[in-house]
ModelCIF file with pLDDT and N, C-alpha, C, O atoms, coordinates in Angstrom:
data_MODEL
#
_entry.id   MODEL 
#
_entity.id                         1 
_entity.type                       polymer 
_entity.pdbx_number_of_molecules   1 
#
_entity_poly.entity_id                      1 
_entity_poly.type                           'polypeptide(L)' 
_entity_poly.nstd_linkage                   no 
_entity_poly.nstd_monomer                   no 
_entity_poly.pdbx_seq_one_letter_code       
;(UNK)(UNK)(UNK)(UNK)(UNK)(UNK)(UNK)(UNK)(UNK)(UNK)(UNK)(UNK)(UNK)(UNK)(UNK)(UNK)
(UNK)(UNK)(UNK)(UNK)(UNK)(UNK)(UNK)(UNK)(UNK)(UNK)(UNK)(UNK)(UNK)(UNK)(UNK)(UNK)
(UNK)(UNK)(UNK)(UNK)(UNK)(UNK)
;
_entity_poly.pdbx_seq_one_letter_code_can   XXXXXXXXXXXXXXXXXXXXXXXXXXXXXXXXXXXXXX 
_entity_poly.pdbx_strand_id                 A 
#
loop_
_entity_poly_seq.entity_id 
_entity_poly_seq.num 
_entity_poly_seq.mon_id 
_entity_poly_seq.hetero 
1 1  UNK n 
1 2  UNK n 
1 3  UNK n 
1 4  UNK n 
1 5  UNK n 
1 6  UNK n 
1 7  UNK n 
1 8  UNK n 
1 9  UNK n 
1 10 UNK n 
1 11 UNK n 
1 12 UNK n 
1 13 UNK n 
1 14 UNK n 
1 15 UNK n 
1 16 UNK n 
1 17 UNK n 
1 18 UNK n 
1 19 UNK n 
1 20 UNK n 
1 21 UNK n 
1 22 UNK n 
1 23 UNK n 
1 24 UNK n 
1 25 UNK n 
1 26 UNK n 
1 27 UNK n 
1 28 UNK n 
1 29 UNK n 
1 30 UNK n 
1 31 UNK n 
1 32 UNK n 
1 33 UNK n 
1 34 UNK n 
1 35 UNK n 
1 36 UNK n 
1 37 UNK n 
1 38 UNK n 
#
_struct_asym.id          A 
_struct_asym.entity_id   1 
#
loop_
_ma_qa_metric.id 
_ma_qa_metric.mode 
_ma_qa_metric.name 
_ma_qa_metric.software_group_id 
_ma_qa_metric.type 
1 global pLDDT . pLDDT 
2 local  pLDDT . pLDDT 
#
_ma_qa_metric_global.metric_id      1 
_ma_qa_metric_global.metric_value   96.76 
_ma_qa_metric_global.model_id       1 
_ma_qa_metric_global.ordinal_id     1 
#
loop_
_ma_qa_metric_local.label_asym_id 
_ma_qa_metric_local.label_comp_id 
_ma_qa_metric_local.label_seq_id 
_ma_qa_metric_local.metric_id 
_ma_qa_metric_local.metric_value 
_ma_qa_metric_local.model_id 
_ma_qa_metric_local.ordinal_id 
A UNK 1  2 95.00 1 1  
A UNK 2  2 95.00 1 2  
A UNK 3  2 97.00 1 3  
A UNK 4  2 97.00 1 4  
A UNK 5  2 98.00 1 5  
A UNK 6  2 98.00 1 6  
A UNK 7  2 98.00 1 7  
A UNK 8  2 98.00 1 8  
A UNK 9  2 98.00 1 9  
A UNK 10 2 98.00 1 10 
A UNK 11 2 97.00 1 11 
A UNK 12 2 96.00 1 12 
A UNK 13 2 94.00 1 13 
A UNK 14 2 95.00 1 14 
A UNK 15 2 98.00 1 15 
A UNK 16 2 98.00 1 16 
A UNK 17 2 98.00 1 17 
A UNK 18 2 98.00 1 18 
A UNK 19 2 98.00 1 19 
A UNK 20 2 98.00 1 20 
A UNK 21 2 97.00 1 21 
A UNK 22 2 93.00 1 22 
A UNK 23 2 92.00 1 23 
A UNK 24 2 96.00 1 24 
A UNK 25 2 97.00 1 25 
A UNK 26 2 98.00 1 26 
A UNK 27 2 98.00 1 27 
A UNK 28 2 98.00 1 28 
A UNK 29 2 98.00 1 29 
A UNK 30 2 98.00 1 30 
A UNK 31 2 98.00 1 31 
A UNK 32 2 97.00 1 32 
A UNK 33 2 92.00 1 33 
A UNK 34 2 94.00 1 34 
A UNK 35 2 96.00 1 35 
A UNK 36 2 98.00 1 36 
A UNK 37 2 98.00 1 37 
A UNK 38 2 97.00 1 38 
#
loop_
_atom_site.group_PDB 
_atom_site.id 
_atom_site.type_symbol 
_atom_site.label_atom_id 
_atom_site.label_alt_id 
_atom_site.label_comp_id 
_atom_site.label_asym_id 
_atom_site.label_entity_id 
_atom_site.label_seq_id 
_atom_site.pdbx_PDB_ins_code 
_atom_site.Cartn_x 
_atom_site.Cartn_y 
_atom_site.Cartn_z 
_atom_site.occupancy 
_atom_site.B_iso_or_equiv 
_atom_site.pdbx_formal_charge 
_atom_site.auth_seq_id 
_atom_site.auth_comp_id 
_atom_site.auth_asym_id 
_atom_site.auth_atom_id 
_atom_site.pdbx_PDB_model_num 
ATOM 1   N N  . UNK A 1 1  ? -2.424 0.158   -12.220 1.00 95.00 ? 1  UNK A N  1 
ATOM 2   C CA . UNK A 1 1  ? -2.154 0.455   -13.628 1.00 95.00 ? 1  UNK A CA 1 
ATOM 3   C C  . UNK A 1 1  ? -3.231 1.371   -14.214 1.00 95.00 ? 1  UNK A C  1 
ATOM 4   O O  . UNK A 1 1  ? -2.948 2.264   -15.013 1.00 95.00 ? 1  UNK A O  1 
ATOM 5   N N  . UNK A 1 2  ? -4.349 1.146   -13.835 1.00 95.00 ? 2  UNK A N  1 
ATOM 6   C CA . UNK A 1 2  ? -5.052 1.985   -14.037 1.00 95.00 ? 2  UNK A CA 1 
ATOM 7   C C  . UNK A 1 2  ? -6.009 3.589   -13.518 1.00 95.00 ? 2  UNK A C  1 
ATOM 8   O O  . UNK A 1 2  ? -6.817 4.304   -14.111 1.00 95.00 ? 2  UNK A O  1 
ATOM 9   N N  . UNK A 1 3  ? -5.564 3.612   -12.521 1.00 97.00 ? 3  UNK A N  1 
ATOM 10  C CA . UNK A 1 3  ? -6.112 4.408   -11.258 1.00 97.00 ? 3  UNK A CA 1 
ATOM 11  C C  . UNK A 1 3  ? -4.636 5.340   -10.744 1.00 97.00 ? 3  UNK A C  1 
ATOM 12  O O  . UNK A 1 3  ? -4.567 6.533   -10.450 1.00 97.00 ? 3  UNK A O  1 
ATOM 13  N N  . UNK A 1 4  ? -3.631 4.379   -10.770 1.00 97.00 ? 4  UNK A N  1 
ATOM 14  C CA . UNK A 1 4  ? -2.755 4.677   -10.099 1.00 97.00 ? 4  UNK A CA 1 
ATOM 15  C C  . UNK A 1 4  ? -2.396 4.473   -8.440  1.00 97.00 ? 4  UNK A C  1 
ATOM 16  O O  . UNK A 1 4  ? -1.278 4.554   -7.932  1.00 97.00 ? 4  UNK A O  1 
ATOM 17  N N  . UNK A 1 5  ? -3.438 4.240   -7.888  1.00 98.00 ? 5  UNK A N  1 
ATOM 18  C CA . UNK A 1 5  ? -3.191 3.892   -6.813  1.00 98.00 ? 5  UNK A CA 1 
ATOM 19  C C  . UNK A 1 5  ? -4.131 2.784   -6.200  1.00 98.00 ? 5  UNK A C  1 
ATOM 20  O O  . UNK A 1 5  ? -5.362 2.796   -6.201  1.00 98.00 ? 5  UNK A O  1 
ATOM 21  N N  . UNK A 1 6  ? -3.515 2.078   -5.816  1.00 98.00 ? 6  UNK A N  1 
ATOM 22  C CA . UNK A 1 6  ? -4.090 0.646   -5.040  1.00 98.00 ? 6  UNK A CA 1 
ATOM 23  C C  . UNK A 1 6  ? -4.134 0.129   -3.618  1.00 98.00 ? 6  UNK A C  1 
ATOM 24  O O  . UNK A 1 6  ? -3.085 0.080   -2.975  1.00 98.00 ? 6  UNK A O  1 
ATOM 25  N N  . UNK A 1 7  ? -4.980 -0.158  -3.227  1.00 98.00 ? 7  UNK A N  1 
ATOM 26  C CA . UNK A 1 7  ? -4.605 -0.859  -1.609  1.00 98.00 ? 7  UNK A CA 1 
ATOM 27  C C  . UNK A 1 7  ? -5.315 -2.291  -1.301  1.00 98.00 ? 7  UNK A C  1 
ATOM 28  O O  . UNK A 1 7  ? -6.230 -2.835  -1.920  1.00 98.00 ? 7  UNK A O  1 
ATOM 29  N N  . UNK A 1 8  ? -4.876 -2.562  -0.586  1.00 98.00 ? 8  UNK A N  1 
ATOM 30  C CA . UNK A 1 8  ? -6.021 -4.035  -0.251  1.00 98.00 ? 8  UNK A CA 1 
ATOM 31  C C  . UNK A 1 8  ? -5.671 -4.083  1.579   1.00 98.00 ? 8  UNK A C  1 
ATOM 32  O O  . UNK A 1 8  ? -4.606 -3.647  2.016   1.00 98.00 ? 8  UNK A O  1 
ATOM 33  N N  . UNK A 1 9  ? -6.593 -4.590  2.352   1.00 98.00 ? 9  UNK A N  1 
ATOM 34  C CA . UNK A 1 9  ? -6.638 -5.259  3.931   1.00 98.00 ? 9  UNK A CA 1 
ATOM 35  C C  . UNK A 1 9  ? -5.787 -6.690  3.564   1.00 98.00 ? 9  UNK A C  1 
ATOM 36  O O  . UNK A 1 9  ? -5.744 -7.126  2.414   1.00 98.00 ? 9  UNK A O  1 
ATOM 37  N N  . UNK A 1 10 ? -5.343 -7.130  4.328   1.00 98.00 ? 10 UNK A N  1 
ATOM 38  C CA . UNK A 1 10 ? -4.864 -8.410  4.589   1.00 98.00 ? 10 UNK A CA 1 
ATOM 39  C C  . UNK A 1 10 ? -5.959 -9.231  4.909   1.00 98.00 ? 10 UNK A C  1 
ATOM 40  O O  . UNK A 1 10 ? -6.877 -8.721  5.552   1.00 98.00 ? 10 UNK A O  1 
ATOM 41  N N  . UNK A 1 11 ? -6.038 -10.583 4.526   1.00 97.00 ? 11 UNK A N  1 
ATOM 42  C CA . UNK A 1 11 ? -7.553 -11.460 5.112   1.00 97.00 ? 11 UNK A CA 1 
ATOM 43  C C  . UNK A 1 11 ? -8.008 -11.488 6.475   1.00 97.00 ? 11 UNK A C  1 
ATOM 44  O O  . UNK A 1 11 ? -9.156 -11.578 6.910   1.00 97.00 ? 11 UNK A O  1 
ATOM 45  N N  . UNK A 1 12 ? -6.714 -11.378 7.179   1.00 96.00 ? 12 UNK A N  1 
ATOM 46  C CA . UNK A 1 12 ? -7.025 -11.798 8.453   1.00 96.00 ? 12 UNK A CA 1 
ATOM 47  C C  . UNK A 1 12 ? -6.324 -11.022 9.517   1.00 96.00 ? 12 UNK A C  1 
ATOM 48  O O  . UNK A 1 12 ? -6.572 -11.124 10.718  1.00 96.00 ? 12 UNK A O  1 
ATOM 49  N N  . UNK A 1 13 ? -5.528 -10.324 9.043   1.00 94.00 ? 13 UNK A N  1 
ATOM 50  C CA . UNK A 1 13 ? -4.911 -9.202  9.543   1.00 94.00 ? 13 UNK A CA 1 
ATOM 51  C C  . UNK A 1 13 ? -4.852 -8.221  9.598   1.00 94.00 ? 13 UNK A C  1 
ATOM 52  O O  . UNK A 1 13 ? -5.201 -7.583  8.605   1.00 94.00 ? 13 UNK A O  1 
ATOM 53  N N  . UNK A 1 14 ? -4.259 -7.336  11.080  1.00 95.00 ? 14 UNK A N  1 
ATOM 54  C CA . UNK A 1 14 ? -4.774 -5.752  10.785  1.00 95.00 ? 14 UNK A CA 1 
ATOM 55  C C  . UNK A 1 14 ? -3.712 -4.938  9.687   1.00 95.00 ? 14 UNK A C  1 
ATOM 56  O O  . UNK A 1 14 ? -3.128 -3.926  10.076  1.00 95.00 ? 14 UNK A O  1 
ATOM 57  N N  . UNK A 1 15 ? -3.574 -5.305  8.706   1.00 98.00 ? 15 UNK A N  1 
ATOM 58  C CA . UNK A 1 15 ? -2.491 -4.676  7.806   1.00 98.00 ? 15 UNK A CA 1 
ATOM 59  C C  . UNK A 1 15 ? -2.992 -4.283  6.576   1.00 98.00 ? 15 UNK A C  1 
ATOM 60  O O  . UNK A 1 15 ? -3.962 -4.857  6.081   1.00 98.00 ? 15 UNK A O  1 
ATOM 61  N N  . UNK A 1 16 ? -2.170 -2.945  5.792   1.00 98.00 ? 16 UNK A N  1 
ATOM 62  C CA . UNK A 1 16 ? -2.611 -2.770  4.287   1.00 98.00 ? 16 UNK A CA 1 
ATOM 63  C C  . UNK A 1 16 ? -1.780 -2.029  3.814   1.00 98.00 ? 16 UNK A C  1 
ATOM 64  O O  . UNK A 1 16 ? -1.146 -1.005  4.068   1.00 98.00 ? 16 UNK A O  1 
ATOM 65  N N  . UNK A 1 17 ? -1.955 -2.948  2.888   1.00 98.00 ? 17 UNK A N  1 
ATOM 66  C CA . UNK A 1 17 ? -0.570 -2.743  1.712   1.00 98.00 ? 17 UNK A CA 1 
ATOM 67  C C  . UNK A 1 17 ? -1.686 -1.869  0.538   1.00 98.00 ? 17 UNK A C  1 
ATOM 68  O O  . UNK A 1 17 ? -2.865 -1.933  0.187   1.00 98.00 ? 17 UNK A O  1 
ATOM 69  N N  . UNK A 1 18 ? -0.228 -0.905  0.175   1.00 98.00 ? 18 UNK A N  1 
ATOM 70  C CA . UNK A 1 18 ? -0.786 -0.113  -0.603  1.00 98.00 ? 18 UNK A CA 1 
ATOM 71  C C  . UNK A 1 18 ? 0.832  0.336   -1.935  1.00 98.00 ? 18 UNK A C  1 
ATOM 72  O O  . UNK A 1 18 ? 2.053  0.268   -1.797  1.00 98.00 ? 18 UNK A O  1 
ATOM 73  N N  . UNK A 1 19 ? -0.051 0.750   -3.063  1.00 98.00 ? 19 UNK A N  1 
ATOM 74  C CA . UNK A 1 19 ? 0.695  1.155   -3.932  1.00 98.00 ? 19 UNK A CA 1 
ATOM 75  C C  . UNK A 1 19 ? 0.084  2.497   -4.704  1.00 98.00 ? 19 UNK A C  1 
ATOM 76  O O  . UNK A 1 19 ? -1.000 2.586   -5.280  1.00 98.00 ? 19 UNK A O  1 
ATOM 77  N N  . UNK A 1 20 ? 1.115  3.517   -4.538  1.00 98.00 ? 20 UNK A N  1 
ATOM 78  C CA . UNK A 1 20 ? 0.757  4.952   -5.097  1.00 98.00 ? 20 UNK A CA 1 
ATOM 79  C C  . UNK A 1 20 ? 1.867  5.160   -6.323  1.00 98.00 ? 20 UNK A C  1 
ATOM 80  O O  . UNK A 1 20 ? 3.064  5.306   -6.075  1.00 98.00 ? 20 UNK A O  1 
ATOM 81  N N  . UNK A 1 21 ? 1.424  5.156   -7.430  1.00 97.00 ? 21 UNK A N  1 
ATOM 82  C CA . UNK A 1 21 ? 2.093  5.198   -8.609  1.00 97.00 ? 21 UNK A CA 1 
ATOM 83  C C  . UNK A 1 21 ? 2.763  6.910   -8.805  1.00 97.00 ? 21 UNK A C  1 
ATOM 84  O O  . UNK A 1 21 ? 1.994  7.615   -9.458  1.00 97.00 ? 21 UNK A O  1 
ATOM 85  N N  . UNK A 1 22 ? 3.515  7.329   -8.531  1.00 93.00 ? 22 UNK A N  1 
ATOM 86  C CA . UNK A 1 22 ? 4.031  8.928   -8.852  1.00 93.00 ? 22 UNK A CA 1 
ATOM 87  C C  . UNK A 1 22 ? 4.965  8.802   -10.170 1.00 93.00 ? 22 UNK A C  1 
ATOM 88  O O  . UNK A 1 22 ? 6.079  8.308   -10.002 1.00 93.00 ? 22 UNK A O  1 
ATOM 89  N N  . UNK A 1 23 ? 4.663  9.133   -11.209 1.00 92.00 ? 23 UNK A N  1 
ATOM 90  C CA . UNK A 1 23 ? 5.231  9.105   -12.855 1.00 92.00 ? 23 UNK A CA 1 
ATOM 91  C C  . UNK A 1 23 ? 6.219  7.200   -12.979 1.00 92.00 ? 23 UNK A C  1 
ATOM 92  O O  . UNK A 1 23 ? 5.531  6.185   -13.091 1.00 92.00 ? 23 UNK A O  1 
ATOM 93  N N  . UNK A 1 24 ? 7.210  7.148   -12.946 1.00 96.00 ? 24 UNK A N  1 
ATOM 94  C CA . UNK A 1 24 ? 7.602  5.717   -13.136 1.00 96.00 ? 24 UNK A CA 1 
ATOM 95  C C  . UNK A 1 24 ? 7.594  5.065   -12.231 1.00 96.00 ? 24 UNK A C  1 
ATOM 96  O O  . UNK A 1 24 ? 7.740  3.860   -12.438 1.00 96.00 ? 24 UNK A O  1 
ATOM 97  N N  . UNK A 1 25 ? 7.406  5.581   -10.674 1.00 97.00 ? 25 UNK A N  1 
ATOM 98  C CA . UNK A 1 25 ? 8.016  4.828   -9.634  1.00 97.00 ? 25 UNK A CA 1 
ATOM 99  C C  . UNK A 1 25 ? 6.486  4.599   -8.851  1.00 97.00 ? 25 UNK A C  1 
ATOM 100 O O  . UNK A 1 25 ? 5.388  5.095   -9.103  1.00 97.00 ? 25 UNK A O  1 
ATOM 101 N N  . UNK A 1 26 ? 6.845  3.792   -7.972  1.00 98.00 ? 26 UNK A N  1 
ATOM 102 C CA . UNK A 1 26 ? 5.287  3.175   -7.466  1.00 98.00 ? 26 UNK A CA 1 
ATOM 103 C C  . UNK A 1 26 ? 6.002  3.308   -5.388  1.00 98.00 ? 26 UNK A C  1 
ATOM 104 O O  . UNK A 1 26 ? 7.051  2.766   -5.041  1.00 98.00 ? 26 UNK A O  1 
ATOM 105 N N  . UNK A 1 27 ? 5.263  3.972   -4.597  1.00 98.00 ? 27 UNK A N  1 
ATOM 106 C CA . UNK A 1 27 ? 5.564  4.095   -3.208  1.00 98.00 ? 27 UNK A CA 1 
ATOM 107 C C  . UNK A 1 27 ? 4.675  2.962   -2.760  1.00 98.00 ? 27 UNK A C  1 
ATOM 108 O O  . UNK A 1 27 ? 3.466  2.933   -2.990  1.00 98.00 ? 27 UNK A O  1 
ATOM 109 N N  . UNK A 1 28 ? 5.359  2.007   -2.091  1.00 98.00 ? 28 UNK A N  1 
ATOM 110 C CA . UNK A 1 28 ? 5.009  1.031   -1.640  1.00 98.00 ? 28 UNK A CA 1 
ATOM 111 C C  . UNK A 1 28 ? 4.977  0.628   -0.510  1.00 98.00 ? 28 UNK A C  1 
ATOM 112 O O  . UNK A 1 28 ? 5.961  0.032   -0.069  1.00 98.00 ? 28 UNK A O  1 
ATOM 113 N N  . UNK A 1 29 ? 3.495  0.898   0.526   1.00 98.00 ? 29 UNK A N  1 
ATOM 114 C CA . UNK A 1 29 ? 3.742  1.068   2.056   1.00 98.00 ? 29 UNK A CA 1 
ATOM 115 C C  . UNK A 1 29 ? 2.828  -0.004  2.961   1.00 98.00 ? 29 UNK A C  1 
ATOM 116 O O  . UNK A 1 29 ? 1.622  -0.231  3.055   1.00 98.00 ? 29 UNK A O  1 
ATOM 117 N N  . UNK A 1 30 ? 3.692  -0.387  3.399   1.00 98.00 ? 30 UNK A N  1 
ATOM 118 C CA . UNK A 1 30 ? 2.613  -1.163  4.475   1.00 98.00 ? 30 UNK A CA 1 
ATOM 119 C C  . UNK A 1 30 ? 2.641  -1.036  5.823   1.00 98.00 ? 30 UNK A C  1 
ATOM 120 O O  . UNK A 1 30 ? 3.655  -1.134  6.514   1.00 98.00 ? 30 UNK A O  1 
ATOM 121 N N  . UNK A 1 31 ? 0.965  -0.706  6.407   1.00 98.00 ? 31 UNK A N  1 
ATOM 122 C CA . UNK A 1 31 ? 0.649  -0.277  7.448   1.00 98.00 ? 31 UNK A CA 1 
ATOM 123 C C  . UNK A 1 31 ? 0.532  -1.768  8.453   1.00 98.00 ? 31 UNK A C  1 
ATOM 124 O O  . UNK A 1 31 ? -0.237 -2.564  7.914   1.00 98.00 ? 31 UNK A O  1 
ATOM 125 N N  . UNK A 1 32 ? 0.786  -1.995  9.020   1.00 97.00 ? 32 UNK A N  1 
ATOM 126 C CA . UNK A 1 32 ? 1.574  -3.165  10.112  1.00 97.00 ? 32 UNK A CA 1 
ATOM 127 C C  . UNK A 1 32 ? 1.038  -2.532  11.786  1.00 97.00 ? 32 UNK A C  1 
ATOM 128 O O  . UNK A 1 32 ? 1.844  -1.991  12.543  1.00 97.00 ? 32 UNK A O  1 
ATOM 129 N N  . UNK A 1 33 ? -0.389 -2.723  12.126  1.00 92.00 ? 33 UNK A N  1 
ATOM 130 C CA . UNK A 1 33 ? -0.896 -1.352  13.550  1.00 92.00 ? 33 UNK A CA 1 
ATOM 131 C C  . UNK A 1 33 ? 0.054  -0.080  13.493  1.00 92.00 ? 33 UNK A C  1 
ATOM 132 O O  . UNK A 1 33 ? 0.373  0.557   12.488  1.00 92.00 ? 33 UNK A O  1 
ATOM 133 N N  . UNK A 1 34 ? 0.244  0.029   14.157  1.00 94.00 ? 34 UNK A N  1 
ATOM 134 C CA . UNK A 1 34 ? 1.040  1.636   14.176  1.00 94.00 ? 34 UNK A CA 1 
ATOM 135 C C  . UNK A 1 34 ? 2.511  1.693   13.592  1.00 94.00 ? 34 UNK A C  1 
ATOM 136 O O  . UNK A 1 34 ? 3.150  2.741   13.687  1.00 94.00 ? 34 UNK A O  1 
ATOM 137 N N  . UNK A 1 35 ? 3.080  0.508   12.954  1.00 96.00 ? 35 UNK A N  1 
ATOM 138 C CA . UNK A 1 35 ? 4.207  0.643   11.987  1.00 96.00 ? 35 UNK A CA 1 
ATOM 139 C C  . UNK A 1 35 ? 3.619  1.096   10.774  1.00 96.00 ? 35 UNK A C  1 
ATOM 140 O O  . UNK A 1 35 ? 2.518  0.882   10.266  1.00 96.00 ? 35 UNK A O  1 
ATOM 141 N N  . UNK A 1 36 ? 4.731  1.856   10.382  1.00 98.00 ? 36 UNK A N  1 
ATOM 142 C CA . UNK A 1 36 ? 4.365  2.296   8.937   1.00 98.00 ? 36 UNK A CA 1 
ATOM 143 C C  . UNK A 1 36 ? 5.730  1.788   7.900   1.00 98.00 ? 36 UNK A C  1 
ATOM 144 O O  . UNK A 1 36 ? 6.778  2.127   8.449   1.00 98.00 ? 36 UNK A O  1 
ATOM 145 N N  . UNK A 1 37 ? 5.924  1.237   6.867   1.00 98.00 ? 37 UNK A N  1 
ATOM 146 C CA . UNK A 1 37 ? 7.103  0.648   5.990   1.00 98.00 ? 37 UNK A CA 1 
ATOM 147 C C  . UNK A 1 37 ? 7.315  1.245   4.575   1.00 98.00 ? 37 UNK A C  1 
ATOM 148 O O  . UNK A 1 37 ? 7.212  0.356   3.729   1.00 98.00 ? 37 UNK A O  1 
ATOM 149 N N  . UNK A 1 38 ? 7.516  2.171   4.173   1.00 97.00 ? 38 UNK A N  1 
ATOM 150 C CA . UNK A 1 38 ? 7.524  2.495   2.819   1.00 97.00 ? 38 UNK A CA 1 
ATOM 151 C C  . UNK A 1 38 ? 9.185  1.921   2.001   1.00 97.00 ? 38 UNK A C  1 
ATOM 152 O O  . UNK A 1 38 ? 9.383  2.119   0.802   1.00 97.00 ? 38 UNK A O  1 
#
């Protein structure tokens, strides 16, 4: 909300979720080792 873009690691896992805000809509991807999920 403020930055526009966010990510965090998982606690214990190799994963990261991320959110990139582009005008109303927010791309929402998570990296899963070499999967990628948007």
């Amino acid at each position: 909300q403020s930055s526009g873009y966010a990510e965090t690691h998982f606690p214990d896992q190799p994963i990261k979720l991320s959110f990139q805000a582009t005008g109303s809509r927010v791309l929402v991807t998570a990296k899963i080792g070499e999967e990628v999920k948007r």
